[in-house]
N, C-alpha and C. Protein backbone atom coordinates (compact mmCIF):
# COMPACT_ATOMS: atom_id res chain seq x y z
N UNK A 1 34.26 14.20 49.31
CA UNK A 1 33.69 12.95 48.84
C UNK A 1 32.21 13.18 48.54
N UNK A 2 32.22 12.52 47.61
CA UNK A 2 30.42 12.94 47.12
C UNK A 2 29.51 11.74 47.83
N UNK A 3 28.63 12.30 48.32
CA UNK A 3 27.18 11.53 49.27
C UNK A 3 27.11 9.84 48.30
N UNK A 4 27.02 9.78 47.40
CA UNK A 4 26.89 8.16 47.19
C UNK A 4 28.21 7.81 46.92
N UNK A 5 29.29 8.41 47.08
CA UNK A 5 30.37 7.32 47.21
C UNK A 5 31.26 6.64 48.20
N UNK A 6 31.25 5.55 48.15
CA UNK A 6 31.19 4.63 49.17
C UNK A 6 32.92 4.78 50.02
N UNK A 7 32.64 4.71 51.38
CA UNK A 7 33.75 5.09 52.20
C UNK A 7 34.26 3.62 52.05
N UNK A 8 35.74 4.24 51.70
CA UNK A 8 37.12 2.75 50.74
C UNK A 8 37.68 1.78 52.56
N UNK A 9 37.54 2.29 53.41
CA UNK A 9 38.25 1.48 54.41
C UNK A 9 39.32 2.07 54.62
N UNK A 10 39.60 1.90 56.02
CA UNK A 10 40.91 2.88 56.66
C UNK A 10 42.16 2.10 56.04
N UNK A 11 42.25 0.73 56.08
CA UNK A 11 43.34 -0.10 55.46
C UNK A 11 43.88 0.38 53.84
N UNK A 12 42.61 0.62 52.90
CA UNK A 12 42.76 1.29 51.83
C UNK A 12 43.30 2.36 51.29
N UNK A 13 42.83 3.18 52.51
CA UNK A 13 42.95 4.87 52.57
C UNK A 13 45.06 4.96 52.64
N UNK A 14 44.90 4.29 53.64
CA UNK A 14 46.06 4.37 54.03
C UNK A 14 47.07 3.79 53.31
N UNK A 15 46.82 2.75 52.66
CA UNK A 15 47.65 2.45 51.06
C UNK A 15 47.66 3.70 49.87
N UNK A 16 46.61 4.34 49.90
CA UNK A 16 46.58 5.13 48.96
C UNK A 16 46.75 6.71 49.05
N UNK A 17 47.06 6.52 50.30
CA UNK A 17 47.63 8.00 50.36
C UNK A 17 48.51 8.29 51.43
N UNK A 18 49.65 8.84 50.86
CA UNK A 18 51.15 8.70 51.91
C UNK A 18 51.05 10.10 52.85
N UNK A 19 51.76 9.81 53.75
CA UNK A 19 51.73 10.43 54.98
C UNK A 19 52.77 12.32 54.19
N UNK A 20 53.30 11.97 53.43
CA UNK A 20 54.10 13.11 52.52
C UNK A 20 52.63 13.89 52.25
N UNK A 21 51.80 13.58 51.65
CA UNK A 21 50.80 14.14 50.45
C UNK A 21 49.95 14.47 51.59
N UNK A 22 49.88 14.01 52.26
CA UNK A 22 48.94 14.85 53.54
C UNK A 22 50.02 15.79 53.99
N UNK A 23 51.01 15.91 54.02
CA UNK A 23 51.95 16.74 54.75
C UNK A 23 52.11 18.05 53.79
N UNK A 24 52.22 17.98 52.84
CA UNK A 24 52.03 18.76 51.09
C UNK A 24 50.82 19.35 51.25
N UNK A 25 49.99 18.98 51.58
CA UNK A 25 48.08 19.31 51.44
C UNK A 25 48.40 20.36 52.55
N UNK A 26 48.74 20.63 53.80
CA UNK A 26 48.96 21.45 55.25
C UNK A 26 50.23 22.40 54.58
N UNK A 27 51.07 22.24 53.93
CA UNK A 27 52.04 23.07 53.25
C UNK A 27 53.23 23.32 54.78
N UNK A 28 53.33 21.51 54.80
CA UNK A 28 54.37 21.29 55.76
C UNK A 28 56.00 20.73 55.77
N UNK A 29 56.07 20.55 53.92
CA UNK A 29 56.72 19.53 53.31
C UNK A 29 58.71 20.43 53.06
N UNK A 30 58.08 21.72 53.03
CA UNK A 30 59.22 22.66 53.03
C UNK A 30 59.83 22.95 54.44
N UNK A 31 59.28 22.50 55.47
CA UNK A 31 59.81 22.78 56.91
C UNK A 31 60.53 21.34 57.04
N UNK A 32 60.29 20.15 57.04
CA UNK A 32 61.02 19.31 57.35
C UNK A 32 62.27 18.83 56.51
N UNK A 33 63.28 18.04 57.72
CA UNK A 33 64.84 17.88 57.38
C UNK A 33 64.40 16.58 56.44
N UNK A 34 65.19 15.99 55.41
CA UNK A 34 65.55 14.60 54.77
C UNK A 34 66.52 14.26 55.91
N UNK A 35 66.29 12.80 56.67
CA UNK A 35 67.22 12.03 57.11
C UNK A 35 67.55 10.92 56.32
N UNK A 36 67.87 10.02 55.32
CA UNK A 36 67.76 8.69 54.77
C UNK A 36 66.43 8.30 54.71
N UNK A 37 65.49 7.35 55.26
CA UNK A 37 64.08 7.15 55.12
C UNK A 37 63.23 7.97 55.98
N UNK A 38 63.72 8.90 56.64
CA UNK A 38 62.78 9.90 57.53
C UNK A 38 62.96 10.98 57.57
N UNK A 39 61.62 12.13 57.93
CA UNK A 39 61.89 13.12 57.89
C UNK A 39 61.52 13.64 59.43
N UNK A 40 62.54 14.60 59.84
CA UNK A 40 62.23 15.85 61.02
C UNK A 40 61.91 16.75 61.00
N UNK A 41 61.39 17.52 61.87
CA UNK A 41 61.23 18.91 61.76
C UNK A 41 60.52 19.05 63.44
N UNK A 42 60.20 20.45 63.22
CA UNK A 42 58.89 20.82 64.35
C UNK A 42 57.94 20.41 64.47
N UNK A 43 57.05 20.19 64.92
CA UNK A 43 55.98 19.56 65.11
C UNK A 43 55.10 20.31 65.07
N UNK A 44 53.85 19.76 63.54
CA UNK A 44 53.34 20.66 62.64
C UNK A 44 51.68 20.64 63.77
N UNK A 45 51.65 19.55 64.85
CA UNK A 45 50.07 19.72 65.43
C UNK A 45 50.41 20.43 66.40
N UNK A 46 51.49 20.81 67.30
CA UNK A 46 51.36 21.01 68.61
C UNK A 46 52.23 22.98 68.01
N UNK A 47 52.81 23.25 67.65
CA UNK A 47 53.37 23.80 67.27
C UNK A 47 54.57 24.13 67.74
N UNK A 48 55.55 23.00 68.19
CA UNK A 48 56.59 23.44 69.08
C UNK A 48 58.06 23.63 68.16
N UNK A 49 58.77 24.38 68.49
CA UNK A 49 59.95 25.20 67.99
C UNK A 49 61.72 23.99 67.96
N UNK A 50 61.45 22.99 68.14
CA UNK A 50 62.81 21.67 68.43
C UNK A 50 62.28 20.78 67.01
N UNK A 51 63.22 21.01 66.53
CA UNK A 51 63.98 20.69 64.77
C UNK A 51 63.70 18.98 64.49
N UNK A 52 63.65 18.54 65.92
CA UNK A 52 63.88 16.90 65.91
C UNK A 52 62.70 16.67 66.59
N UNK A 53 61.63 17.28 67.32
CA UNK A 53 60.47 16.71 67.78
C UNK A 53 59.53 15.33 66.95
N UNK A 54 59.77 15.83 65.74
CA UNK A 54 58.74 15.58 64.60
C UNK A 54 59.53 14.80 63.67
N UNK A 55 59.17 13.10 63.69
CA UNK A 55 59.50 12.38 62.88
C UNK A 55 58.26 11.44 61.76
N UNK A 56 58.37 11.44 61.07
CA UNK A 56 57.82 10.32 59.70
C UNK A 56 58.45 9.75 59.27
N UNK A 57 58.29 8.67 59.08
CA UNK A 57 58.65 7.65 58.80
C UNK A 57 58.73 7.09 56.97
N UNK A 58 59.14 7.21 56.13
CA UNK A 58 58.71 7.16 54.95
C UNK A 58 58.32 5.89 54.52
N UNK A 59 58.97 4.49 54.70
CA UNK A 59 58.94 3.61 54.66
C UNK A 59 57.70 3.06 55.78
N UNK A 60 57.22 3.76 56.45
CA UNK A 60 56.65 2.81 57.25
C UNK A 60 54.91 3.94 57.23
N UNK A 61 55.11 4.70 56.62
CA UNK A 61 54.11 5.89 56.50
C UNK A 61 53.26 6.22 57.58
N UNK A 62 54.05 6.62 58.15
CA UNK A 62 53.30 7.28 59.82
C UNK A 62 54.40 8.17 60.47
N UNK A 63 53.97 9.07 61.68
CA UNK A 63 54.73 9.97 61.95
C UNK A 63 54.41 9.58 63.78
N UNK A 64 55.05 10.48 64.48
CA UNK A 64 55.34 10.31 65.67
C UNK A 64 55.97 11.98 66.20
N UNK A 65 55.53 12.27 66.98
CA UNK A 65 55.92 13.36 67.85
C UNK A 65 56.48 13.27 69.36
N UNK A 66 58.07 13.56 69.44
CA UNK A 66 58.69 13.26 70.63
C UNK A 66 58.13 14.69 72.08
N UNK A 67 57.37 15.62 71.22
CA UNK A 67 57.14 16.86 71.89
C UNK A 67 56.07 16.73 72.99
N UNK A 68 55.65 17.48 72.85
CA UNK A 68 54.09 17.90 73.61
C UNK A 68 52.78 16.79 73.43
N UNK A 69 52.79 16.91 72.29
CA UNK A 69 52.13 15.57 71.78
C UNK A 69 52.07 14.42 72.18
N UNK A 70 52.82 13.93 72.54
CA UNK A 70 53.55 12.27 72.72
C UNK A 70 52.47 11.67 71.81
N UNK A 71 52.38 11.94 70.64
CA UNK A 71 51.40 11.31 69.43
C UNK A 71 52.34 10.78 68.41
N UNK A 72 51.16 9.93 68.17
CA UNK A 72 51.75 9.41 66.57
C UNK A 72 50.99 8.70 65.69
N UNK A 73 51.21 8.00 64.67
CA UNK A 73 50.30 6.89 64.01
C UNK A 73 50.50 7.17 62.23
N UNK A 74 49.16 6.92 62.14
CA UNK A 74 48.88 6.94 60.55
C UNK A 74 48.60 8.20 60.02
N UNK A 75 48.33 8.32 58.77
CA UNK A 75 47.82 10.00 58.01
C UNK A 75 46.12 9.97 58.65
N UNK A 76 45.32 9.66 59.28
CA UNK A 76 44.14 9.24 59.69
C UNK A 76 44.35 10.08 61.18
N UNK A 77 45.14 9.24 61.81
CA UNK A 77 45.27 9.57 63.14
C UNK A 77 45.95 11.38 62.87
N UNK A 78 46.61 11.73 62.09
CA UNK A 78 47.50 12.86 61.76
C UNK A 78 46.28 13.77 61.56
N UNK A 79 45.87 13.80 60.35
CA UNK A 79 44.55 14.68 60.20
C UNK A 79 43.31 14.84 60.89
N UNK A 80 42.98 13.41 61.73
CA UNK A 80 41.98 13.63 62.88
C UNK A 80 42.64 14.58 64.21
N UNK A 81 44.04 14.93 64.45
CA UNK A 81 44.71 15.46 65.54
C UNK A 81 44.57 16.95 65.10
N UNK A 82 45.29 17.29 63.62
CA UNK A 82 45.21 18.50 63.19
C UNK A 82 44.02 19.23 63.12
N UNK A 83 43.18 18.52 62.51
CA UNK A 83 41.35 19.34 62.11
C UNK A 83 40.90 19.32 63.35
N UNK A 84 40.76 18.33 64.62
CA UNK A 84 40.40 17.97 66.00
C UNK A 84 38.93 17.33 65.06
N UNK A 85 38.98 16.42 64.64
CA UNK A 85 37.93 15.72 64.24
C UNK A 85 38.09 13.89 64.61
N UNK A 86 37.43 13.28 64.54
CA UNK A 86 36.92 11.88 64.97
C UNK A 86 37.75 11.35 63.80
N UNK A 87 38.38 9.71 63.78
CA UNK A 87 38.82 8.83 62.79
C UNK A 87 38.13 9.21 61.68
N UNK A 88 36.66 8.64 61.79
CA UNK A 88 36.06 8.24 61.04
C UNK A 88 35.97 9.65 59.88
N UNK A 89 35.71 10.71 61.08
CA UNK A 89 35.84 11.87 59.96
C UNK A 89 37.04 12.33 59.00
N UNK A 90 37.90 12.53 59.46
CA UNK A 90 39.29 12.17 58.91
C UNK A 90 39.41 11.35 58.04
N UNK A 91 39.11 9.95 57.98
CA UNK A 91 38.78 9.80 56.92
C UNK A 91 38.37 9.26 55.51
N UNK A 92 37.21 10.18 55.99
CA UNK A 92 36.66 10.75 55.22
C UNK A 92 36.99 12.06 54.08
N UNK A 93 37.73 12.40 55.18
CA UNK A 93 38.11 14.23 54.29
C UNK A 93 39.01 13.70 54.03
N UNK A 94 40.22 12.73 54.30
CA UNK A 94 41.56 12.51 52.98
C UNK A 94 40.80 11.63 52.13
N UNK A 95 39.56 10.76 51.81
CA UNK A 95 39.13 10.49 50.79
C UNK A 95 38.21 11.41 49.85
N UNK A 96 38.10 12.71 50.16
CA UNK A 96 37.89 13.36 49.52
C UNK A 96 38.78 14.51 49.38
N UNK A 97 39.78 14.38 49.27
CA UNK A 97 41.10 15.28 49.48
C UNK A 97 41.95 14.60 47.86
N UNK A 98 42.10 13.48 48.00
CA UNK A 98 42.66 12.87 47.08
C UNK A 98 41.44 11.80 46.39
N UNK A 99 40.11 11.59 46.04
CA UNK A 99 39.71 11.25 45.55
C UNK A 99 39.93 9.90 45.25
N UNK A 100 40.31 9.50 46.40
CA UNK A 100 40.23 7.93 46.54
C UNK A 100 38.93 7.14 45.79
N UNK A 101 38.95 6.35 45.22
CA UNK A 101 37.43 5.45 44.70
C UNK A 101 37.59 4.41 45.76
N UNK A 102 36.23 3.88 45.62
CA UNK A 102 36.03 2.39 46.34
C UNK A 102 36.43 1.38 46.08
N UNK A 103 37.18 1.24 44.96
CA UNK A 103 38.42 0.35 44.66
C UNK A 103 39.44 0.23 45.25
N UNK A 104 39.76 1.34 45.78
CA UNK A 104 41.13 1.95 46.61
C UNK A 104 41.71 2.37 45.55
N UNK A 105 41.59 2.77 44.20
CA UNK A 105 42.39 3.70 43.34
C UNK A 105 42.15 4.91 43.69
N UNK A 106 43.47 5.74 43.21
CA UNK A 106 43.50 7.67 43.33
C UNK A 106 42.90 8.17 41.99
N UNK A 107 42.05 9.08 41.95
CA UNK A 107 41.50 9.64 40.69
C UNK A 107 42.55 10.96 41.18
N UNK A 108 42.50 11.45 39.28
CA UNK A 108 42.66 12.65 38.97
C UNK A 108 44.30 13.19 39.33
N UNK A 109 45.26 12.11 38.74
CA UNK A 109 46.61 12.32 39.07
C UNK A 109 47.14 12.57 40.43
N UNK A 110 47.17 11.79 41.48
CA UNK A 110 47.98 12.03 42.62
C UNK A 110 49.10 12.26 42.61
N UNK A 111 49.28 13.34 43.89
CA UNK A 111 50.90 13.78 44.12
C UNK A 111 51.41 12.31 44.28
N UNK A 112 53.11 12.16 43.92
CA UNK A 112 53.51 11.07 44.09
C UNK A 112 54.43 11.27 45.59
N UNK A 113 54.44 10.69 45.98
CA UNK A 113 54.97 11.19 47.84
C UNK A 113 56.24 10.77 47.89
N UNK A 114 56.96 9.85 46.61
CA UNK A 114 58.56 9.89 47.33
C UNK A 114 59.26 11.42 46.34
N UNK A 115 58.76 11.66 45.57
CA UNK A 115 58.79 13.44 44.28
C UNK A 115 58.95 14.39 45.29
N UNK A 116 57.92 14.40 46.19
CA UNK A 116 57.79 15.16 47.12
C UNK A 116 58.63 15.29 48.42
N UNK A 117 58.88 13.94 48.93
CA UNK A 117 59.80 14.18 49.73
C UNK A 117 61.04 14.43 49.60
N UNK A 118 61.63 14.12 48.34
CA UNK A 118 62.78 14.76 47.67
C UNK A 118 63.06 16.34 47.71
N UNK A 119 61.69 16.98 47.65
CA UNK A 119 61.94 18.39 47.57
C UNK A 119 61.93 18.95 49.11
N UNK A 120 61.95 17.92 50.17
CA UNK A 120 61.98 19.03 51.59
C UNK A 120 63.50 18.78 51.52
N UNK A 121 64.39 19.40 52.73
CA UNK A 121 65.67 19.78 52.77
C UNK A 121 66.10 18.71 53.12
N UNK A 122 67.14 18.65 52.79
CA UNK A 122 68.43 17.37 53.38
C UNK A 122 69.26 17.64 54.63
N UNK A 123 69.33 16.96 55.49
CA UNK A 123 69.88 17.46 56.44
C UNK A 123 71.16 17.92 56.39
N UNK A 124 71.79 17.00 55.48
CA UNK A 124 73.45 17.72 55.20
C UNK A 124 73.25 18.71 54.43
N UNK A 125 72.68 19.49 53.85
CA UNK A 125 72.93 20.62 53.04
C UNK A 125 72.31 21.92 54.19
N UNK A 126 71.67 21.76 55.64
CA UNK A 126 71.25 22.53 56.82
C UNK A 126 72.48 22.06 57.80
N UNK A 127 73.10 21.36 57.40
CA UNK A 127 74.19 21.42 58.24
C UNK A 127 75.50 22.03 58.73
């Protein structure tokens, strides 16, 4: 984010950028299962090895960890856990990750996050 542009609000942020496209940005999107509106996998902060620890939510855009973690929340709370940085810093860096404006629009073509979640695996085809 560039020094005079104005930080959009966590409510904003979080409309404008899905918990997928932060998951895509970490190059986490090929490890997790397709369930119907959610996805599983390992659990990409703690690093633990159980297929089902690690749920997101697609519809509800937040994730949750049954592991080590006992975490969960928004793409905010997700990237402040991963980097080990403060809310506020967090973000910050997904508004300059995806180029959020102070409008709450995405500059410069955003990934679209249901495109994306299409391309991690389906659970019936790992079955």
């Amino acid at each position: 984010m560039k020094p005079q542009e104005k930080f959009v609000g966590f409510d904003a942020l979080k409309r404008a950028v899905s918990m997928v496209q932060i998951l895509d940005r970490y190059g986490f999107m090929e490890r997790l299962r397709r369930n119907g509106d959610n996805l599983s996998g390992a659990c990409p902060i703690h690093g633990g090895h159980n297929q089902t620890q690690f749920r997101v939510s697609l519809s509800k855009n937040c994730w949750i960890c049954f592991g080590d973690c006992h975490a969960g929340g928004s793409i905010i709370d997700f990237v402040s856990r991963k980097e080990g940085i403060g809310i506020r810093d967090a973000a910050l860096l997904i508004q300059g990750w995806f180029n959020v404006r102070a409008d709450g629009s995405v500059g410069s073509q955003p990934i679209m996050g249901k495109r994306l979640a299409s391309r991690c695996r389906s659970s019936s085809a790992n079955a």
